[in-house]
PDB file of N, CA and C in Angstrom:
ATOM      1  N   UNK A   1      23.908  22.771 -30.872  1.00  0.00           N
ATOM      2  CA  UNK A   1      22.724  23.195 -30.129  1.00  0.00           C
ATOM      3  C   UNK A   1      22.820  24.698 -29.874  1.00  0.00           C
ATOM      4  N   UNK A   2      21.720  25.382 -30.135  1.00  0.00           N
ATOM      5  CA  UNK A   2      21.746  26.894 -29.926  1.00  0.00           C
ATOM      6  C   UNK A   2      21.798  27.254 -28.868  1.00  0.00           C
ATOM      7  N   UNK A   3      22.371  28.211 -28.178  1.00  0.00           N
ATOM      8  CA  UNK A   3      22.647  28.707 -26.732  1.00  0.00           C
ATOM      9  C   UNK A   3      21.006  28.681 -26.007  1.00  0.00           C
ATOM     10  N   UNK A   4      20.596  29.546 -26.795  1.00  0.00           N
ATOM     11  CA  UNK A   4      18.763  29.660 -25.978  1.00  0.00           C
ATOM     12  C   UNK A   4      18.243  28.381 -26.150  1.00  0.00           C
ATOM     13  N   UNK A   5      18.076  27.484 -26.752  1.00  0.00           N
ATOM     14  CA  UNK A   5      17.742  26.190 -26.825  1.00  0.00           C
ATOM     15  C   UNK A   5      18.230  25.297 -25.365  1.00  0.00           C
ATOM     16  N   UNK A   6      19.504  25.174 -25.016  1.00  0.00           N
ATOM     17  CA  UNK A   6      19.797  24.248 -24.264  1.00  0.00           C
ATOM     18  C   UNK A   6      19.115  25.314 -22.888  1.00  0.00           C
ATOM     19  N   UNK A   7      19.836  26.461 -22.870  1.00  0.00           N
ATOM     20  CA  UNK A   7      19.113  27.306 -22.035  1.00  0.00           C
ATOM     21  C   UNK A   7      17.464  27.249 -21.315  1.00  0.00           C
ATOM     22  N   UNK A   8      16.447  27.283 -22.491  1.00  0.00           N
ATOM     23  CA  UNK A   8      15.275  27.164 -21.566  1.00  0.00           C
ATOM     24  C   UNK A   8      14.939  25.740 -21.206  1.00  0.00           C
ATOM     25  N   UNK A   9      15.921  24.830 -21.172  1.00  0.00           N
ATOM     26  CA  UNK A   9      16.201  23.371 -20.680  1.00  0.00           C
ATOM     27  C   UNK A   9      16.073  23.316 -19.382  1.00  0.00           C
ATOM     28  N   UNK A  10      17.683  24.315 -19.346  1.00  0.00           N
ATOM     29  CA  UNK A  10      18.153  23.974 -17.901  1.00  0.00           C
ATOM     30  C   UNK A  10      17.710  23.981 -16.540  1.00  0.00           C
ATOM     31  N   UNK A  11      18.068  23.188 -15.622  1.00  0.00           N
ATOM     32  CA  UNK A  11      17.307  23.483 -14.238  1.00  0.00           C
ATOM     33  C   UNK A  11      17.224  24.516 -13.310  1.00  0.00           C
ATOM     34  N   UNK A  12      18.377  25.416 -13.925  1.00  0.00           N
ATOM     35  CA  UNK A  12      18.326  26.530 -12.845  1.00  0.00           C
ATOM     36  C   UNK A  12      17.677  27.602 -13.391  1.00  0.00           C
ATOM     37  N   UNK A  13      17.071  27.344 -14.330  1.00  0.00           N
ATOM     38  CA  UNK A  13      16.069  28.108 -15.081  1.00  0.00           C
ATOM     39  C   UNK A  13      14.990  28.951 -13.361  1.00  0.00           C
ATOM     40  N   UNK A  14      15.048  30.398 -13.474  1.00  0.00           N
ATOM     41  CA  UNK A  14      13.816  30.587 -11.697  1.00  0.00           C
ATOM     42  C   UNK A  14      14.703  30.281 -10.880  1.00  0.00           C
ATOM     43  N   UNK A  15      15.647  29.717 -10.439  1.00  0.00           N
ATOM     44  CA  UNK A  15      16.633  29.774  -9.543  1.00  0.00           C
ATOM     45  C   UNK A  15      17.218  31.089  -9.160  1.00  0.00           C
ATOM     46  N   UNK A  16      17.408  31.383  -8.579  1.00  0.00           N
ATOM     47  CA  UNK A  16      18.022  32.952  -7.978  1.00  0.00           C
ATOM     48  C   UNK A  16      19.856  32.784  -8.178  1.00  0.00           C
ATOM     49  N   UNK A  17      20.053  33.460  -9.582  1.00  0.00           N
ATOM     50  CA  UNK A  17      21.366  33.865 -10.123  1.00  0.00           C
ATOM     51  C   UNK A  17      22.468  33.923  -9.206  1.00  0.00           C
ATOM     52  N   UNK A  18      22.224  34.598  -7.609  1.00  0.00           N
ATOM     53  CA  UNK A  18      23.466  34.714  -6.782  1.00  0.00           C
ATOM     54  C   UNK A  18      23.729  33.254  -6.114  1.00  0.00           C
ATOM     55  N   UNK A  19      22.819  32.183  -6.339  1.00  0.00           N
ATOM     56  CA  UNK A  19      23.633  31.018  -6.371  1.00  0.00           C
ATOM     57  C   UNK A  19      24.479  30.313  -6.860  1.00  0.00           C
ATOM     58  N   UNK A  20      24.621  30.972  -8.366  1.00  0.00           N
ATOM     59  CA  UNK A  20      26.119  30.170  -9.030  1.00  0.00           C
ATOM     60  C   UNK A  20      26.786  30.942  -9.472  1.00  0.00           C
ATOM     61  N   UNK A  21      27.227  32.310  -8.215  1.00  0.00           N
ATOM     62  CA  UNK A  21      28.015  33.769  -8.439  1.00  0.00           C
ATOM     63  C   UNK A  21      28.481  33.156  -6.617  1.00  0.00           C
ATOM     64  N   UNK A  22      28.857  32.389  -6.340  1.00  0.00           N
ATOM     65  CA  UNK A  22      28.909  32.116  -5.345  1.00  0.00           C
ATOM     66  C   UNK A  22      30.867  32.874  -5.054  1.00  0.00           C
ATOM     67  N   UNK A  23      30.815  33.578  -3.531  1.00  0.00           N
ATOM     68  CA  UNK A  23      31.957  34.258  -3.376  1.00  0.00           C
ATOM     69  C   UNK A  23      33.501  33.596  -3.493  1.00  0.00           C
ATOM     70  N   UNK A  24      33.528  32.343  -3.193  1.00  0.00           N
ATOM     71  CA  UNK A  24      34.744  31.374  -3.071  1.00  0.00           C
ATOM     72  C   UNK A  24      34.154  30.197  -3.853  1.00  0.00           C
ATOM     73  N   UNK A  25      35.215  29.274  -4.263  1.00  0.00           N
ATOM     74  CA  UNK A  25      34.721  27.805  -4.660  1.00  0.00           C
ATOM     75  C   UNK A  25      34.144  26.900  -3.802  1.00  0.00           C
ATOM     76  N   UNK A  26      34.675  27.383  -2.487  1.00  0.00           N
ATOM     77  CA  UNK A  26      34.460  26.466  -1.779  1.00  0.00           C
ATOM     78  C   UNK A  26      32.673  26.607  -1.007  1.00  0.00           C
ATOM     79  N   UNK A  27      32.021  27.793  -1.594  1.00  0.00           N
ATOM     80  CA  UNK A  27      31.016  27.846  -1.322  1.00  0.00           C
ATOM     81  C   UNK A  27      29.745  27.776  -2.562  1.00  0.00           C
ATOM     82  N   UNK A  28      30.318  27.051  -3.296  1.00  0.00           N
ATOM     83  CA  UNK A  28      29.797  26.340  -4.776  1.00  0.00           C
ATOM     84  C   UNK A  28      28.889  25.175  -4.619  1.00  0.00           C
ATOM     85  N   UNK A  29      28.690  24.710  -3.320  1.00  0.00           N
ATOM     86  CA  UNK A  29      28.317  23.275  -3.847  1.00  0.00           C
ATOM     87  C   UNK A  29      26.689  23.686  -3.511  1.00  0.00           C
ATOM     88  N   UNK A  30      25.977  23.876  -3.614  1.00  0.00           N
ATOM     89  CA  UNK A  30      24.499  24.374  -3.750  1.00  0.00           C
ATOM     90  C   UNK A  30      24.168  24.232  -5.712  1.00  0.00           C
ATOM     91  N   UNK A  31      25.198  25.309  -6.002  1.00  0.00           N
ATOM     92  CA  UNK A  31      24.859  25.567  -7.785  1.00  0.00           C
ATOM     93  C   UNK A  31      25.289  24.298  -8.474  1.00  0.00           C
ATOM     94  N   UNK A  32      26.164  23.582  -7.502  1.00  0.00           N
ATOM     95  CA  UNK A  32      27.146  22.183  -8.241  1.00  0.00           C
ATOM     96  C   UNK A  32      26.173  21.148  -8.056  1.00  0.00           C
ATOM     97  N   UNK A  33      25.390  21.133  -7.064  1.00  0.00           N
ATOM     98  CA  UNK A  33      24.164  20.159  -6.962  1.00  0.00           C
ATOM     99  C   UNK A  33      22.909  20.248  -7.656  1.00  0.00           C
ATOM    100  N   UNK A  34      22.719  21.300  -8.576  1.00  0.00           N
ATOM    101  CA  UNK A  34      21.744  22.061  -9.181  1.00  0.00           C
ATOM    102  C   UNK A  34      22.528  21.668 -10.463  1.00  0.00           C
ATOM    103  N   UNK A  35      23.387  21.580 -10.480  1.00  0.00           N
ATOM    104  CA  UNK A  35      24.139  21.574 -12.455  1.00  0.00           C
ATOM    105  C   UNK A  35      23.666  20.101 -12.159  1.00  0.00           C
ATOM    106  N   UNK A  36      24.397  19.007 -11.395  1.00  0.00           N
ATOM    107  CA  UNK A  36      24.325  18.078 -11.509  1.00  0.00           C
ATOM    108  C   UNK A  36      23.201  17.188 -11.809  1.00  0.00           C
ATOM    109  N   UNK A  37      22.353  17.420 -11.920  1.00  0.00           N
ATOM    110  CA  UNK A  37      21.073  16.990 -11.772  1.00  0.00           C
ATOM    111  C   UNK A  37      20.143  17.328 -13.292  1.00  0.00           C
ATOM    112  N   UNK A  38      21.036  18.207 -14.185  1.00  0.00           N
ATOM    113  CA  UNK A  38      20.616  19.150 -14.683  1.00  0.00           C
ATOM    114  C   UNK A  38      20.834  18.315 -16.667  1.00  0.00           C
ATOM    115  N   UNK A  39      19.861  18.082 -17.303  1.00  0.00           N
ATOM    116  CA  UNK A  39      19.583  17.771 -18.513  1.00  0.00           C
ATOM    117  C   UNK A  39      20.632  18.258 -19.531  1.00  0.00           C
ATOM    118  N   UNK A  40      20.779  19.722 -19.755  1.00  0.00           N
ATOM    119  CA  UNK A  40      21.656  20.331 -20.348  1.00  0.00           C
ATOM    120  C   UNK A  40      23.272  20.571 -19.713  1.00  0.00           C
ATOM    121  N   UNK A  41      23.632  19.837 -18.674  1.00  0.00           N
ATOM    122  CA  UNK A  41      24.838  20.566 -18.144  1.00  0.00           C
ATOM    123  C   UNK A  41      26.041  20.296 -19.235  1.00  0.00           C
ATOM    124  N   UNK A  42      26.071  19.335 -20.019  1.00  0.00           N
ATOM    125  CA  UNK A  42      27.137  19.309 -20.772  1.00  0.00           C
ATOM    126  C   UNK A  42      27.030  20.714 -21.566  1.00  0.00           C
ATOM    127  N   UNK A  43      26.211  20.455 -21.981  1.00  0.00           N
ATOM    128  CA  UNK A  43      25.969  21.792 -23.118  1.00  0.00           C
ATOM    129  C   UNK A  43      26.738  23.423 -22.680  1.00  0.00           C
ATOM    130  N   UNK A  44      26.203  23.202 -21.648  1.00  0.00           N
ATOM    131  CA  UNK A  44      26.285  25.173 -20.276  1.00  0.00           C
ATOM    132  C   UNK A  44      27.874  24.692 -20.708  1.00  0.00           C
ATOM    133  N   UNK A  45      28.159  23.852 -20.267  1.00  0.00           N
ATOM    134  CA  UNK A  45      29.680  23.413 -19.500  1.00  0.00           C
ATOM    135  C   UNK A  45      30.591  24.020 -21.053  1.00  0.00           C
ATOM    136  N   UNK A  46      30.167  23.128 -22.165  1.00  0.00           N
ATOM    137  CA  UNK A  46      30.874  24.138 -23.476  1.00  0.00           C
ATOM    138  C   UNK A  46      30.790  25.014 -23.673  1.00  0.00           C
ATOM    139  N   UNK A  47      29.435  25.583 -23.584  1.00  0.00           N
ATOM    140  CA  UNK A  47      29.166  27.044 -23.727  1.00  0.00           C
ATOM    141  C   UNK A  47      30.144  28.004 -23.352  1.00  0.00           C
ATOM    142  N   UNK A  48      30.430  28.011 -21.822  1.00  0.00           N
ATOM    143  CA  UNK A  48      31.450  28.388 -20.882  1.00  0.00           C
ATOM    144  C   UNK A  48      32.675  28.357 -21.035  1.00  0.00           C
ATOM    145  N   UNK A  49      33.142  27.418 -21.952  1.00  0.00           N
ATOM    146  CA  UNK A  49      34.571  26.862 -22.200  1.00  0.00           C
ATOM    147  C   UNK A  49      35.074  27.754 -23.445  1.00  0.00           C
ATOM    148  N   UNK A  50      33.502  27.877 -24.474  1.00  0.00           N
ATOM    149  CA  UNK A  50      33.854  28.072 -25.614  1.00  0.00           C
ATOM    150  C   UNK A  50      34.103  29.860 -25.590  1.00  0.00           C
ATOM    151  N   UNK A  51      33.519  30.416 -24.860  1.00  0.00           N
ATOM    152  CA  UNK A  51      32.923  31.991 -24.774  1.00  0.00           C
ATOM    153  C   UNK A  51      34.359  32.627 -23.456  1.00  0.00           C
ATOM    154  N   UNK A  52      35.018  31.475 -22.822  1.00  0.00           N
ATOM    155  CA  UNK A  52      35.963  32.169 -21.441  1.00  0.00           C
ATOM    156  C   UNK A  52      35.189  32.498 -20.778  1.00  0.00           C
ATOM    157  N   UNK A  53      33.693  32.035 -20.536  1.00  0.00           N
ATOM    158  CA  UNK A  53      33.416  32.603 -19.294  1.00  0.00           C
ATOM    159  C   UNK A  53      34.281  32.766 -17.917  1.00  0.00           C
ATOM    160  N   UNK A  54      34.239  34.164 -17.398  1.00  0.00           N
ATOM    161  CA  UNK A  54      35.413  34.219 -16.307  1.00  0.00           C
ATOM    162  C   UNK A  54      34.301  33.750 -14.792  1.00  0.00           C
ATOM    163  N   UNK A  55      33.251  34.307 -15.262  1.00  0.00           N
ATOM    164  CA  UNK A  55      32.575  34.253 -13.516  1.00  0.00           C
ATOM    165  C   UNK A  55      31.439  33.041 -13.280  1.00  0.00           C
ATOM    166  N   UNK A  56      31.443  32.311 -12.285  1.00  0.00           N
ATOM    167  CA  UNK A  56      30.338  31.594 -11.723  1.00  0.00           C
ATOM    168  C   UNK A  56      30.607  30.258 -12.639  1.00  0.00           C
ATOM    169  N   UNK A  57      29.715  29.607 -11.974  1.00  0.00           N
ATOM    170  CA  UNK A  57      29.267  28.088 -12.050  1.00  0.00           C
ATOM    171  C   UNK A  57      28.693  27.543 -13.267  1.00  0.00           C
ATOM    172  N   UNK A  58      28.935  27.167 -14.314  1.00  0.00           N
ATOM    173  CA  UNK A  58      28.383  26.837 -15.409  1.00  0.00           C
ATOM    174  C   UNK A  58      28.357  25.298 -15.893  1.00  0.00           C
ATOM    175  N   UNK A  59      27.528  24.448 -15.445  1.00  0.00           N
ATOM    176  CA  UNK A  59      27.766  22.994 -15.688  1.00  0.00           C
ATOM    177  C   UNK A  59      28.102  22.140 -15.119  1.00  0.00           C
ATOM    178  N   UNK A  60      28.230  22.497 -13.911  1.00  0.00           N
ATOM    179  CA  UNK A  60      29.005  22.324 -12.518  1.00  0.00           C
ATOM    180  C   UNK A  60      30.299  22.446 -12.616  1.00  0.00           C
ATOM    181  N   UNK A  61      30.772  23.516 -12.922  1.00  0.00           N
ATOM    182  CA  UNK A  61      32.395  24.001 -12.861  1.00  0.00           C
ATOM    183  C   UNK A  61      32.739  25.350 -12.426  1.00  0.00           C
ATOM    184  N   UNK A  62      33.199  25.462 -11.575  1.00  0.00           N
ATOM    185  CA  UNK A  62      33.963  26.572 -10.928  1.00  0.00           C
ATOM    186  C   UNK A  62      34.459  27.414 -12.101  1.00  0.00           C
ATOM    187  N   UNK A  63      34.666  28.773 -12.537  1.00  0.00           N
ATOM    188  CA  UNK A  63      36.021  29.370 -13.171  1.00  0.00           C
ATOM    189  C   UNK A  63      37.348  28.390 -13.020  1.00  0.00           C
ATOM    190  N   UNK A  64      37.792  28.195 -12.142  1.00  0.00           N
ATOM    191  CA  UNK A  64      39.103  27.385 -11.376  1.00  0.00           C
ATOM    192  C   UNK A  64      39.291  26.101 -12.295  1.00  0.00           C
ATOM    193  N   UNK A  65      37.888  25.624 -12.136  1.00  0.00           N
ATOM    194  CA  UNK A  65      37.785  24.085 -12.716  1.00  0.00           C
ATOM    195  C   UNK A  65      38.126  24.028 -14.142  1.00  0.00           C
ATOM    196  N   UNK A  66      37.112  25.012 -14.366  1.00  0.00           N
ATOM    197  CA  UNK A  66      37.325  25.536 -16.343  1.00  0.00           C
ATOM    198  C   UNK A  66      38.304  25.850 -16.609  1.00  0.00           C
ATOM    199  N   UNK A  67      39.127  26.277 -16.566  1.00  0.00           N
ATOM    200  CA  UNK A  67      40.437  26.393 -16.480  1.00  0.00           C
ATOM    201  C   UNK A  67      41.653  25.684 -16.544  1.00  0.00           C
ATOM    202  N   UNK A  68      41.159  24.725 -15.536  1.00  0.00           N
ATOM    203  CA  UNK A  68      41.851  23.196 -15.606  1.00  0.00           C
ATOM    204  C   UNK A  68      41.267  22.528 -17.023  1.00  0.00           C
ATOM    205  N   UNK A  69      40.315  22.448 -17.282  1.00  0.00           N
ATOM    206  CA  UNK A  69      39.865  21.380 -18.239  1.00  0.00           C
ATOM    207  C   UNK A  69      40.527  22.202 -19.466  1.00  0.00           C
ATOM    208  N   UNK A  70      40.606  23.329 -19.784  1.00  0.00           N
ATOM    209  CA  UNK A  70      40.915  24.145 -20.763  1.00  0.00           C
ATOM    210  C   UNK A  70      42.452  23.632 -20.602  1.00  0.00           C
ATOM    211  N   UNK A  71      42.983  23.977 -19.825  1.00  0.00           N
ATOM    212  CA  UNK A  71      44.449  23.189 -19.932  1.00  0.00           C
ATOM    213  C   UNK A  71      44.786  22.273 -20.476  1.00  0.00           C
ATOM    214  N   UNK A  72      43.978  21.172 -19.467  1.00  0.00           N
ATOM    215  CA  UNK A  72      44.272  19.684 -20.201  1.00  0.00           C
ATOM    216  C   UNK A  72      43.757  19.488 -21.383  1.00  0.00           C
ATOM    217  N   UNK A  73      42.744  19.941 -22.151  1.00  0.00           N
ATOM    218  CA  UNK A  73      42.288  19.904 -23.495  1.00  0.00           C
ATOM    219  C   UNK A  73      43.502  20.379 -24.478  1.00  0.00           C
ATOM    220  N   UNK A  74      44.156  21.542 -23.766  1.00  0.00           N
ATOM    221  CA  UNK A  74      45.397  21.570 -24.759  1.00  0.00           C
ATOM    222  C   UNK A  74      46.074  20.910 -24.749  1.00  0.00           C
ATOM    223  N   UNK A  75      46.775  20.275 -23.293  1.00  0.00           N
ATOM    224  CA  UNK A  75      47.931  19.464 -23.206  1.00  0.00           C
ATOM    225  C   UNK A  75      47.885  17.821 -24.562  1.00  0.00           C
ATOM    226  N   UNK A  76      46.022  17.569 -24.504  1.00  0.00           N
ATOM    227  CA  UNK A  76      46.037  16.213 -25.340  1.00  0.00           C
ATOM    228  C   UNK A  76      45.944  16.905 -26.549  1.00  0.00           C
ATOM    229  N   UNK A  77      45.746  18.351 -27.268  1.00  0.00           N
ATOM    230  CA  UNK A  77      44.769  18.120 -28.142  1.00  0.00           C
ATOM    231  C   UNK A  77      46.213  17.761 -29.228  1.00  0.00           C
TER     232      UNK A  77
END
């Protein structure tokens, strides 16, 4: 799936950007309730994985989170 494709999908499409630039993780769950809900989140969520995104919320995942999953994807692959 092409990046702009899943893109003009998504729900946070008009959403105001400094919601999933959020300062701590622990003040994430606004953009995490907005991924969740969200048609394309698998898609964002690779996107993110595939590119290192370092900043914000993509799919409902923290940097922190992505990170973890990037781990464990190595540990099985």
């Amino acid at each position: 799936m092409k990046t702009h494709t899943w893109r003009s999908q998504a729900r946070c499409q008009g959403i105001d950007p400094e919601i999933f630039y959020p300062a701590a993780d622990e003040d994430a769950d606004e953009a995490k309730s907005i991924c969740s809900n969200c048609n394309v989140r698998l898609a964002c969520l690779e996107y993110a994985l595939a590119v290192r995104e370092r900043d914000g919320v993509w799919g409902g995942a923290t940097e922190r989170e992505r990170r973890r999953i990037l781990r464990q994807r190595r540990r099985t692959a």
